[in-house]
C-alpha atoms as a PDB file:
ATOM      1  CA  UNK A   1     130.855 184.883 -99.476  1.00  0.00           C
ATOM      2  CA  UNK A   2     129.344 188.210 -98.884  1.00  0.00           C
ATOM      3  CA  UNK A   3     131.626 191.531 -99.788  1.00  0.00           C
ATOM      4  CA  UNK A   4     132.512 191.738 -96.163  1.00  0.00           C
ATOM      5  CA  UNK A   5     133.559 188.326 -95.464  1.00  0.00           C
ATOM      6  CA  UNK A   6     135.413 188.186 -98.431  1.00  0.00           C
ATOM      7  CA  UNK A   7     137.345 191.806 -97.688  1.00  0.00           C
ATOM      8  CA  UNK A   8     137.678 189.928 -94.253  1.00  0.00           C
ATOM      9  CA  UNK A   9     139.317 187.114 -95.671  1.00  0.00           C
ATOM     10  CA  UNK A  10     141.635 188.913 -97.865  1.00  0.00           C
ATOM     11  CA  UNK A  11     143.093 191.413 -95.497  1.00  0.00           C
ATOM     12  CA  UNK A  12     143.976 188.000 -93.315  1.00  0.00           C
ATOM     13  CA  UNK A  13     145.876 186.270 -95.884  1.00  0.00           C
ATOM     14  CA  UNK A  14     149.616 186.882 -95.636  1.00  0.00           C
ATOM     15  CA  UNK A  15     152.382 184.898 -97.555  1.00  0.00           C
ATOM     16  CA  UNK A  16     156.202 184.311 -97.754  1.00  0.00           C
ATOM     17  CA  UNK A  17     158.650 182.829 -99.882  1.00  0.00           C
ATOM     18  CA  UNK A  18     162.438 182.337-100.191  1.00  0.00           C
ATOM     19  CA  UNK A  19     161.846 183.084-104.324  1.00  0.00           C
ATOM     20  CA  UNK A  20     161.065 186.601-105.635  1.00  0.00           C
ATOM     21  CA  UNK A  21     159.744 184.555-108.509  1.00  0.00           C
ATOM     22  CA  UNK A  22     157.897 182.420-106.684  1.00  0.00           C
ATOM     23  CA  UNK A  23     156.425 186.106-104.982  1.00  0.00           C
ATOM     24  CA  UNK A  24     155.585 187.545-108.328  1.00  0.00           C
ATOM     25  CA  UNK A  25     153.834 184.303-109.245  1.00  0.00           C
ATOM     26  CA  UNK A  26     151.426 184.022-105.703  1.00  0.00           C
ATOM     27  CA  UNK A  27     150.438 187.661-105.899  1.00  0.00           C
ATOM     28  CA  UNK A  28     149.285 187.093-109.707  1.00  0.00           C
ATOM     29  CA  UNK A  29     147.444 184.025-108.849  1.00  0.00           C
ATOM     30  CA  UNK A  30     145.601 185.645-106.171  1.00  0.00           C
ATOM     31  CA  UNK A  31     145.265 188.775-107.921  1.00  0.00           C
ATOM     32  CA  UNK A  32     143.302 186.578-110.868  1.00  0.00           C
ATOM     33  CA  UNK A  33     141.628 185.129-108.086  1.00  0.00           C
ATOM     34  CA  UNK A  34     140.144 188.708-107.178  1.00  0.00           C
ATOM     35  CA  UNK A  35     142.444 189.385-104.262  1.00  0.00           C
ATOM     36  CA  UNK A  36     143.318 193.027-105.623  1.00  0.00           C
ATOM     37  CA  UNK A  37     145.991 193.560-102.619  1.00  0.00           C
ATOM     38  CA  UNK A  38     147.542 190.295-101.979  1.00  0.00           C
ATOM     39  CA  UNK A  39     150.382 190.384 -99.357  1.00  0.00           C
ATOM     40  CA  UNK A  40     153.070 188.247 -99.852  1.00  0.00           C
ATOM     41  CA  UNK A  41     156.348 189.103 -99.723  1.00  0.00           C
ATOM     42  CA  UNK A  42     159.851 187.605-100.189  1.00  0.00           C
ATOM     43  CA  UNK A  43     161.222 186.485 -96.513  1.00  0.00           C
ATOM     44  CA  UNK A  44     163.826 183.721 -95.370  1.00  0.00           C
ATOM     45  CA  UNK A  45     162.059 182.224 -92.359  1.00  0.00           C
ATOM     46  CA  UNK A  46     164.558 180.005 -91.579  1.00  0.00           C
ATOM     47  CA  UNK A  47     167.461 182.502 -91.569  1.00  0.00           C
ATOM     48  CA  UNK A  48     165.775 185.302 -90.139  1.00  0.00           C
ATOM     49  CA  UNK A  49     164.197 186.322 -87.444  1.00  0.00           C
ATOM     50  CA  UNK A  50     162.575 189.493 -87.238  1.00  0.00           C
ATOM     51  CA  UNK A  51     159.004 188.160 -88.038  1.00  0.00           C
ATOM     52  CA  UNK A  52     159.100 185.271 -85.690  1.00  0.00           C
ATOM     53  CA  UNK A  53     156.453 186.987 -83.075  1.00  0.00           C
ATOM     54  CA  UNK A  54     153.482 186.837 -85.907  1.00  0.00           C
ATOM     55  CA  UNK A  55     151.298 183.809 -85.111  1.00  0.00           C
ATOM     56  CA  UNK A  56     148.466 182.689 -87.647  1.00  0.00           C
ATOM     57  CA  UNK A  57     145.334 181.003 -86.919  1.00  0.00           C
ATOM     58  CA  UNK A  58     145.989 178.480 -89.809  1.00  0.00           C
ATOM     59  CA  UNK A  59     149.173 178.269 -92.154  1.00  0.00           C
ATOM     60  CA  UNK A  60     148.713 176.353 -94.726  1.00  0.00           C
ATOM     61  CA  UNK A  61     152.820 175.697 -96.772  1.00  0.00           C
ATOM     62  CA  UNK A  62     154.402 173.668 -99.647  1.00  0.00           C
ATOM     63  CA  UNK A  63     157.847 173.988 -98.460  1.00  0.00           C
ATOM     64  CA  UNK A  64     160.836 172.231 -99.989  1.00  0.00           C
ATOM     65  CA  UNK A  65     161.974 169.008 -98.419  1.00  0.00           C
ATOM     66  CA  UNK A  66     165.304 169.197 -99.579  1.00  0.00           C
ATOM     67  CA  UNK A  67     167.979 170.972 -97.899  1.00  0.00           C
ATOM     68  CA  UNK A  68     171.066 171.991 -99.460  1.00  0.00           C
ATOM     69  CA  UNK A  69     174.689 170.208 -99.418  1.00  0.00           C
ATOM     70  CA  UNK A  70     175.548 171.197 -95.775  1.00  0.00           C
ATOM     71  CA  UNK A  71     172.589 172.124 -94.303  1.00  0.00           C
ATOM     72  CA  UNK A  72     170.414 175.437 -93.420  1.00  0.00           C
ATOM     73  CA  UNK A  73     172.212 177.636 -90.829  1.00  0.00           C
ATOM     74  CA  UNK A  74     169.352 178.705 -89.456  1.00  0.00           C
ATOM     75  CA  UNK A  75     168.606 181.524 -86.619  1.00  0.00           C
ATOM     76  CA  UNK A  76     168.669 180.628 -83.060  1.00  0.00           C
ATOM     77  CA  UNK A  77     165.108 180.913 -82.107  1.00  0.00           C
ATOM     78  CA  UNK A  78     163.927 177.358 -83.087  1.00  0.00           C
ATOM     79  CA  UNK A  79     163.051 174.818 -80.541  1.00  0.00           C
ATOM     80  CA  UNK A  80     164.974 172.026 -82.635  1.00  0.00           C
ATOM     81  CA  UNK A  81     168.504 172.281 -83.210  1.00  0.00           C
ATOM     82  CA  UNK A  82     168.363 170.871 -86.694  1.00  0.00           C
ATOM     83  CA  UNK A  83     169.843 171.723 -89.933  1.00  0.00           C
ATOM     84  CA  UNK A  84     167.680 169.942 -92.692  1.00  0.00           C
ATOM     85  CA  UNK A  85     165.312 172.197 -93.862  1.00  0.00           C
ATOM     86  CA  UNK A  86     162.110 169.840 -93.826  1.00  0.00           C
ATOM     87  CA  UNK A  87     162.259 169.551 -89.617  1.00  0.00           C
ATOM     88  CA  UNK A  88     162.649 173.244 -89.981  1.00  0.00           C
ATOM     89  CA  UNK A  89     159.535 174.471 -91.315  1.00  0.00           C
ATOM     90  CA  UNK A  90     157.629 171.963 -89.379  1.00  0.00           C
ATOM     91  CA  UNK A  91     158.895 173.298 -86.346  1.00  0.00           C
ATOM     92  CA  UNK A  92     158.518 177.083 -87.829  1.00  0.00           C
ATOM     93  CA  UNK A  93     154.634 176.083 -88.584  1.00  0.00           C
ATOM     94  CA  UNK A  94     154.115 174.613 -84.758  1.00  0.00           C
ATOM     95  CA  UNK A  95     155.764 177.707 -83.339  1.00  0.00           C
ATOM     96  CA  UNK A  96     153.686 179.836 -85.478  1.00  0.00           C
ATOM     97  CA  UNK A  97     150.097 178.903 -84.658  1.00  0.00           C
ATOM     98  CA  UNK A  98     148.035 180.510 -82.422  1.00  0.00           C
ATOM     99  CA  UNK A  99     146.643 177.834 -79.520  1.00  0.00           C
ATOM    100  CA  UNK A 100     144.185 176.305 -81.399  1.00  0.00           C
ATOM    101  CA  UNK A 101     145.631 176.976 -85.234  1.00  0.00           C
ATOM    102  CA  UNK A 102     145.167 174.436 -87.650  1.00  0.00           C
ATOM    103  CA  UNK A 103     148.075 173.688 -90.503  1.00  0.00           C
ATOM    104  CA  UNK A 104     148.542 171.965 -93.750  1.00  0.00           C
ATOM    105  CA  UNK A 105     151.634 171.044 -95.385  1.00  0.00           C
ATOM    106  CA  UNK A 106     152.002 169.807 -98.756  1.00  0.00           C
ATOM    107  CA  UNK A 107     154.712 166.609 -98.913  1.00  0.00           C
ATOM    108  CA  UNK A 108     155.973 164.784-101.882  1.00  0.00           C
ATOM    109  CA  UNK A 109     154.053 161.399-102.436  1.00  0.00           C
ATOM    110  CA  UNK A 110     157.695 159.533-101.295  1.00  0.00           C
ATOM    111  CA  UNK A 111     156.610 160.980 -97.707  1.00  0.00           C
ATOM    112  CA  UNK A 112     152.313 159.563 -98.040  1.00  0.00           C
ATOM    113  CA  UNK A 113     151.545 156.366 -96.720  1.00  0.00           C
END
């Protein structure tokens, strides 16, 4: 990549995560990967809603696929009324992506063919 592809490319990428630890350990990663002002930042996107007008050309996500005793309460504006977290962030992805977005999701080899 040239200098201002790769700038490009880092002022695009934007993260979240439930974990402060799980934080602390993306921005290191891509700060050893020579991203020296990573954004991610600890967020509840199933709970809360005051980031859910962002839309991302691709989102790429490893999110858990298990849901706690009881269920997720989650916030209202979901298009599924659902309370397992797995249906959750697929529907959060779909939401998210601009018309012609791409995503990936990382699932646990019990959910591969």
């Amino acid at each position: 990549l040239t200098p201002d592809e790769r700038a490009r490319l880092a002022a695009s990428i934007h993260g979240y995560d439930i974990s402060p630890d799980m934080v602390r350990l993306s921005l290191v990663n891509l700060y050893l990967h020579g991203f020296t002002h990573p954004r991610v930042e600890e967020y509840d996107t199933l709970t809360q809603d005051d980031k859910w007008n962002e839309v991302a050309d691709v989102i790429l996500a490893n999110p858990p696929f298990m849901s706690p005793k009881g269920g997720i309460k989650p916030h209202k504006r979901f298009s599924v009324q659902a309370t397992r977290s797995e249906v959750l962030f697929v529907d959060y992805m779909a939401e998210h992506l601009t018309a012609t977005g791409r995503a990936a999701i990382v699932v646990p080899p019990m959910y591969s063919a």
